[in-house]
Protein backbone atom coordinates (compact mmCIF):
# COMPACT_ATOMS: atom_id res chain seq x y z
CA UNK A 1 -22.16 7.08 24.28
CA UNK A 2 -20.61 6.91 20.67
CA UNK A 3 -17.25 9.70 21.41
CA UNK A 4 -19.16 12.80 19.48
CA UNK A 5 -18.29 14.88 22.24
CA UNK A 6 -14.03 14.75 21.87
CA UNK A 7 -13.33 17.07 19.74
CA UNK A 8 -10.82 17.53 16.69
CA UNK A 9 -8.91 20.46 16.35
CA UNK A 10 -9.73 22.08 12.90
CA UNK A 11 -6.41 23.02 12.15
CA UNK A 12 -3.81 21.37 9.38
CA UNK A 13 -0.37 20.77 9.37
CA UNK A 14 1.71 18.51 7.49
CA UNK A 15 3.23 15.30 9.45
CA UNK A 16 6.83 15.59 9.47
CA UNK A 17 7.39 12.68 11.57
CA UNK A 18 7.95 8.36 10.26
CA UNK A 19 4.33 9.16 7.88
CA UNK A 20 6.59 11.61 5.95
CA UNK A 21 9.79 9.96 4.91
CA UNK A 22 10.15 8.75 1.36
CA UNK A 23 12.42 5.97 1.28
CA UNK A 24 11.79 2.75 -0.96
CA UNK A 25 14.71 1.07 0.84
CA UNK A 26 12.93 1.92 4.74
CA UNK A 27 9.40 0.34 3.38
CA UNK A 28 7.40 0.24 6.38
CA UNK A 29 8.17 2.84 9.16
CA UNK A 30 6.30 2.95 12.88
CA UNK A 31 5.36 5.03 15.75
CA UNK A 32 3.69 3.86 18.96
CA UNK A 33 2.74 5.42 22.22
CA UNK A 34 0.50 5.73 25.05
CA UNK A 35 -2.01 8.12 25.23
CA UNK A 36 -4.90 9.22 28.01
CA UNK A 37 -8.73 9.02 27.15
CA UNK A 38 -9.72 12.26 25.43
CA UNK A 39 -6.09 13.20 24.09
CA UNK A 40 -5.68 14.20 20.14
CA UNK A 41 -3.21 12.27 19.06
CA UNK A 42 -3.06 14.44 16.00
CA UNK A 43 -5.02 17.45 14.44
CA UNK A 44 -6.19 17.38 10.84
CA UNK A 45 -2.79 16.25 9.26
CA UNK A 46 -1.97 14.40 6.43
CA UNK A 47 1.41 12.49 5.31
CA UNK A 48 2.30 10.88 1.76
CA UNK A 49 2.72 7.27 3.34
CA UNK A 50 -0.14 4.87 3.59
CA UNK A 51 -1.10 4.39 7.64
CA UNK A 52 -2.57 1.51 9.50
CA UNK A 53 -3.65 2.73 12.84
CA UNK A 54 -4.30 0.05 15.44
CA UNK A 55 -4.54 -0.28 19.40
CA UNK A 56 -2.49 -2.52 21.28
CA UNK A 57 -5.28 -1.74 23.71
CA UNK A 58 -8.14 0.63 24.08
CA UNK A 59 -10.08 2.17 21.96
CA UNK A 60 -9.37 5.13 18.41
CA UNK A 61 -11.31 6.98 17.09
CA UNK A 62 -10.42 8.47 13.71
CA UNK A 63 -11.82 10.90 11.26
CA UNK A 64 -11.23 11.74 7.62
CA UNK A 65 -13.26 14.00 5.91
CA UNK A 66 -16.59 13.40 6.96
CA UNK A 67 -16.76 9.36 8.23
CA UNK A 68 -15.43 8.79 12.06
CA UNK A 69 -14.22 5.00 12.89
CA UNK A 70 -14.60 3.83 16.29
CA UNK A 71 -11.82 0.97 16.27
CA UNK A 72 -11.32 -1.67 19.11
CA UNK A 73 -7.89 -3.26 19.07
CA UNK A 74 -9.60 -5.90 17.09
CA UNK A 75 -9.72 -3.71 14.53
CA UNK A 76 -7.36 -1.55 12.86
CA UNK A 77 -8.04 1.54 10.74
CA UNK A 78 -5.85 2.03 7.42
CA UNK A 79 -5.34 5.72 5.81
CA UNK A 80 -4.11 5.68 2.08
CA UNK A 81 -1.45 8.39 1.55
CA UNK A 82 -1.60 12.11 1.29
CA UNK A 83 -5.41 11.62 3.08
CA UNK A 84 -6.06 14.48 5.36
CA UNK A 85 -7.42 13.08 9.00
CA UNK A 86 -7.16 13.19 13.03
CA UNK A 87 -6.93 10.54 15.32
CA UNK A 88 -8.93 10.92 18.88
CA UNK A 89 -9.03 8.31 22.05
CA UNK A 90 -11.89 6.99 23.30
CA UNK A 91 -9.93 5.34 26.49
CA UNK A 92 -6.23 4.99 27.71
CA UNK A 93 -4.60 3.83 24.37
CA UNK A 94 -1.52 2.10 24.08
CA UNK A 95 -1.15 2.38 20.06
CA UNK A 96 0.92 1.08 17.34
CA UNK A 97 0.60 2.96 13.73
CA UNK A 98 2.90 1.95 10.88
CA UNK A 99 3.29 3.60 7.37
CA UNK A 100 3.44 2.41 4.27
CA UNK A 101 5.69 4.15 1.41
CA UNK A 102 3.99 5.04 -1.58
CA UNK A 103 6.47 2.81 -3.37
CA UNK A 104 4.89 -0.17 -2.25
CA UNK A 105 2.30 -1.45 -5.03
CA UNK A 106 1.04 -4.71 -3.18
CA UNK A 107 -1.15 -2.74 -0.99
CA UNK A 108 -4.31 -2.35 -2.49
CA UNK A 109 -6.51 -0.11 -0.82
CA UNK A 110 -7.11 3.10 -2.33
CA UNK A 111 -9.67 3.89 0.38
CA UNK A 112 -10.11 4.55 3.62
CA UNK A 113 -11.52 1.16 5.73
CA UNK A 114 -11.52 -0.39 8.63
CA UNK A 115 -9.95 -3.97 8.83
CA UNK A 116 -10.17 -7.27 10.73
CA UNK A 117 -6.60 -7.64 12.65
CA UNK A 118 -5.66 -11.15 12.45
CA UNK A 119 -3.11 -12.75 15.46
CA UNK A 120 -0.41 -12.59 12.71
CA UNK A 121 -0.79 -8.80 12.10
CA UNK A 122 -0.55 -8.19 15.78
CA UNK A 123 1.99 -10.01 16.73
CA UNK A 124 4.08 -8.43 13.23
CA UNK A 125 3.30 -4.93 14.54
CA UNK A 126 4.14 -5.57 17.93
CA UNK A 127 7.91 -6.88 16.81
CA UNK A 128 8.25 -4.17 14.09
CA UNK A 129 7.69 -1.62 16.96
CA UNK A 130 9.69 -3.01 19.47
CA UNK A 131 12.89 -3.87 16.97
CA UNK A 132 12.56 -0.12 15.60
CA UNK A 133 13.53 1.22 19.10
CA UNK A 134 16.59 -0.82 19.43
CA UNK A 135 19.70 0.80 18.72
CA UNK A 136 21.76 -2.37 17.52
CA UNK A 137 22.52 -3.52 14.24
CA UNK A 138 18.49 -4.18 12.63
CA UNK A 139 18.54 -2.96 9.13
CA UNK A 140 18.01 -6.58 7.44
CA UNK A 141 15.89 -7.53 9.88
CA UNK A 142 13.77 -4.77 9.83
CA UNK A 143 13.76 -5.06 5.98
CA UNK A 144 12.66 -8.88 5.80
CA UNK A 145 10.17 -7.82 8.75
CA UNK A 146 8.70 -5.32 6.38
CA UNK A 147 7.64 -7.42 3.78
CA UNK A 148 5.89 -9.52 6.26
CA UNK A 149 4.13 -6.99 7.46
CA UNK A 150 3.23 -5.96 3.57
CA UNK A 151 1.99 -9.41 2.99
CA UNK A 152 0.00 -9.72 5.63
CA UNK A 153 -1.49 -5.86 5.10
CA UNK A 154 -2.76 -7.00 1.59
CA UNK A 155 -4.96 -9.81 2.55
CA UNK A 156 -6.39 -8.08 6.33
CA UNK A 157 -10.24 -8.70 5.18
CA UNK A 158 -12.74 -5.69 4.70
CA UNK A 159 -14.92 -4.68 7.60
CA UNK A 160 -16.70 -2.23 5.55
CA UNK A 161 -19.98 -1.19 7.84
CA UNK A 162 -21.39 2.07 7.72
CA UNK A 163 -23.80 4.26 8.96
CA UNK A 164 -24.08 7.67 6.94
CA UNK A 165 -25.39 11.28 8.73
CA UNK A 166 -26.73 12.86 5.28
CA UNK A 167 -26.49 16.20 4.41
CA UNK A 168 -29.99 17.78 4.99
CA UNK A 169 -30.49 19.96 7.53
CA UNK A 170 -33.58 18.63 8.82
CA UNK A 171 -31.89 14.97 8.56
CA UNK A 172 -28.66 15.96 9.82
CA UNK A 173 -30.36 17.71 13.16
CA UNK A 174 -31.80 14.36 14.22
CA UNK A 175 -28.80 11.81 13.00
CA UNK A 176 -26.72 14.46 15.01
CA UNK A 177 -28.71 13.86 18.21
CA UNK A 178 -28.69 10.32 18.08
CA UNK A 179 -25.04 10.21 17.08
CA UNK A 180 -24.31 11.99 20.45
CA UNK A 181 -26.90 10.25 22.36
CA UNK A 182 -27.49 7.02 20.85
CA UNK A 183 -29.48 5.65 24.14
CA UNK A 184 -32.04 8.48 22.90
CA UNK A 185 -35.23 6.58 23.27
CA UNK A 186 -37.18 9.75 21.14
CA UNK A 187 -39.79 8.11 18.52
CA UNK A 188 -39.58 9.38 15.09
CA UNK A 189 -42.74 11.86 15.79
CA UNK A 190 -40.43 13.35 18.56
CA UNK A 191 -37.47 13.47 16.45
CA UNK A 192 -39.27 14.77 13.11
CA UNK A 193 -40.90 17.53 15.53
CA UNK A 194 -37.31 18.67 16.49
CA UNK A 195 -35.99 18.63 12.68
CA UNK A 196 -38.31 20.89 11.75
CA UNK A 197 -39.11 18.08 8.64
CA UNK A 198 -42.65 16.49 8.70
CA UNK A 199 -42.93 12.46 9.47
CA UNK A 200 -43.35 11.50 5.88
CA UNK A 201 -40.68 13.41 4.73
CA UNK A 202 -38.29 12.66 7.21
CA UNK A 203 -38.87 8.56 6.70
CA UNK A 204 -37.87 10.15 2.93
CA UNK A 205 -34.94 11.59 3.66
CA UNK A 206 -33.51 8.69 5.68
CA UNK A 207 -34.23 6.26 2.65
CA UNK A 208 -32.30 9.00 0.09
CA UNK A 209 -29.65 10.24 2.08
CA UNK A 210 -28.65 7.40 4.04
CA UNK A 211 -29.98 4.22 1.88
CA UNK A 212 -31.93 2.81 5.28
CA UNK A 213 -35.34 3.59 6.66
CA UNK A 214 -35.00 5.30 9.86
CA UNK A 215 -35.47 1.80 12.13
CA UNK A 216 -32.62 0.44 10.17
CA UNK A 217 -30.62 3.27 10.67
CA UNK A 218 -31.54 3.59 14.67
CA UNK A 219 -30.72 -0.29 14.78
CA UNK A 220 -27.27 -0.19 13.40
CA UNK A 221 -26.18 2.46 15.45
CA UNK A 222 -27.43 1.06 18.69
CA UNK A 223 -25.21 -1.89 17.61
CA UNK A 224 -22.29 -0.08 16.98
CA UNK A 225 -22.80 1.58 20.24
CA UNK A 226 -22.97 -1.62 22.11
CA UNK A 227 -19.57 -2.89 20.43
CA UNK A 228 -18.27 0.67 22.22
CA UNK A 229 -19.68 -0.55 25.37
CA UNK A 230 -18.40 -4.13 25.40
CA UNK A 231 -15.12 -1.92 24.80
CA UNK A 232 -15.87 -0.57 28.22
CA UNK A 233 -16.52 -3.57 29.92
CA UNK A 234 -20.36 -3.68 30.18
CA UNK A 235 -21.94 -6.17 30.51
CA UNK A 236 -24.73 -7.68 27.76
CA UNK A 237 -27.51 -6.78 30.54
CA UNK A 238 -26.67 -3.82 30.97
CA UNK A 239 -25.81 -2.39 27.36
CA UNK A 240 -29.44 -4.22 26.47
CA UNK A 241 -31.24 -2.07 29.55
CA UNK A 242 -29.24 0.69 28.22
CA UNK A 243 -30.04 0.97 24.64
CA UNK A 244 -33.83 -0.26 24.80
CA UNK A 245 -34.01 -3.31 24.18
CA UNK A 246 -36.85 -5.42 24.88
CA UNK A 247 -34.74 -8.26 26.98
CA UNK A 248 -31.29 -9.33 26.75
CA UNK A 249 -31.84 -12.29 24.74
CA UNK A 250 -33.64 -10.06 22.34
CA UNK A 251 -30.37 -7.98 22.05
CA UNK A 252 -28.21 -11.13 21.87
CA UNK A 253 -30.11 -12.07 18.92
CA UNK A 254 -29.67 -9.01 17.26
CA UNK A 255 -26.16 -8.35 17.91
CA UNK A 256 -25.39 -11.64 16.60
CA UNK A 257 -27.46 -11.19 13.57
CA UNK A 258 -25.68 -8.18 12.95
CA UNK A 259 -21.72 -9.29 13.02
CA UNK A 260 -22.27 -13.03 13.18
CA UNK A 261 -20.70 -13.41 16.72
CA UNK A 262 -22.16 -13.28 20.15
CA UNK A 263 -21.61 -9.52 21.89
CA UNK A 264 -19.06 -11.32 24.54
CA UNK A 265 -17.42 -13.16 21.46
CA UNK A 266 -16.86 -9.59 19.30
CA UNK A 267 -13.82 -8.35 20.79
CA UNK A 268 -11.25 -11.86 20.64
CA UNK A 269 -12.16 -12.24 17.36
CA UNK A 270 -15.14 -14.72 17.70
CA UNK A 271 -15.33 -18.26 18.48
CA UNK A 272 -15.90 -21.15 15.83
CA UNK A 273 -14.34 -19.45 13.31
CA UNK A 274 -16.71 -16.92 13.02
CA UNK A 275 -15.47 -13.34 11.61
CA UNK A 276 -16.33 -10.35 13.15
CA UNK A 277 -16.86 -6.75 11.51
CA UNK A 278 -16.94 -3.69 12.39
CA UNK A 279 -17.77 0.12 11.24
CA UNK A 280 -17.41 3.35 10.26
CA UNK A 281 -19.49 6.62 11.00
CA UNK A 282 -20.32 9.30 7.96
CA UNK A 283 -20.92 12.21 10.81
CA UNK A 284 -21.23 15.09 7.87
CA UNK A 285 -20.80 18.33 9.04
């Protein structure tokens, strides 16, 4: 099941922790630390640095406004500054977030997106975090780290899949259900019953609201619900049995259709130099 059911806390505050400071000289700052499945990491906040939000392992989930990103750890999720959002897990997380300061002009990403994380990024993140926690002398090497790490931010490629809930009522009623229950197996009859919307004009509202016609939409989100369940562990037989697909193979095909990788290839990275993608929810409301 896609995480619908953790909820964010609708309260704000204002970060005051390494998102906040303002320091041209202290570039990149960092924060990492375990967390249990179902834990906020943090309400609706929002801090003037840039974030990249990324899990060493397990899986995020973040929201801004109204788009949620489910994010593997071979994926990382990046939050321009001053961009009000929460941050949910899926599983046991062991995270590493870094922030950028809004001095820094070679980062150019003005929105919200979800990135492929190459080996070099990882490994980057991984030394930033654990050098930060020392208590020796680390200032230059922090500093030369930082660039690095600002290099290597600027060129992490675009994985910039989504699936948008509309705003109708009618629409939003059945995009809602599936969202929570994306094994629903309910037929668009069924569904357009539900919504209170006739057949016709639901199939319209899918094409205007979302830009898809209701199969397309179904399709992509049983796909993003199978990368959540590779996350888990399952198997390709049983996330095929799960989601209704005709045979395995027939979900194979699809999958790799979809991101260009096999589903047991999706999570390393891919094999043969393929490049994997991933995606972003617009759950309005």
């Amino acid at each position: 099941m896609m995480p619908n059911d953790i909820a964010f806390p609708t309260i704000f505050f204002e970060d005051e922790g390494p998102g906040s400071i303002l320091d041209p000289a202290r570039p990149v700052t960092a924060r990492s630390r375990r967390w249990k499945a179902g834990e906020v990491g943090r309400a609706l906040h929002s801090h003037p640095r840039g974030q990249l939000l990324w899990a060493e392992e397990g899986i995020l989930r973040v929201r801004s406004g109204d788009t949620h990103w489910l994010a593997p750890s071979s994926h990382c999720v990046w939050i321009p500054g001053d961009v009000v959002h929460a941050v949910a897990m899926e599983t046991d997380v062991s995270a590493c977030f870094i922030y950028i300061d809004p001095s820094v002009t070679r980062v150019d990403k003005g929105e919200c997106e979800v990135l492929h994380m190459t080996a070099l990024m990882r490994q980057l993140i991984l030394r930033f975090c654990a050098l930060a926690l020392e208590t020796a002398a680390k200032g230059e090497r922090l500093s030369r780290l930082s660039q690095v790490i600002i290099d290597e931010l600027a060129t992490l490629p675009s994985a910039p899949l989504s699936l948008p809930a509309g705003s109708d009522p009618r629409l939003k009623r059945v995009t809602d259900r599936l969202l929570e229950s994306p094994h629903d197996h309910a037929g668009l009859e069924e569904l357009a019953r539900s919504s209170g919307a006739g057949v016709r004009t639901l199939e319209r509202l899918f094409r205007r609201e979302t830009g898809f016609s209701f199969s397309e939409w179904r399709s992509r989100l049983r796909l993003m619900e199978a990368v959540n369940q590779l996350s888990h562990g399952k198997s390709s037989t049983e996330i095929a049995g799960r989601l209704g697909y005709m045979s395995v193979s027939a979900f194979v095909a699809a999958f790799r259709r979809h991101f260009g990788v096999p589903p047991q290839s999706y999570l390393n990275g891919g094999q043969g130099g393929d490049r994997d993608t991933t995606h972003a929810i617009h759950n309005q409301g």
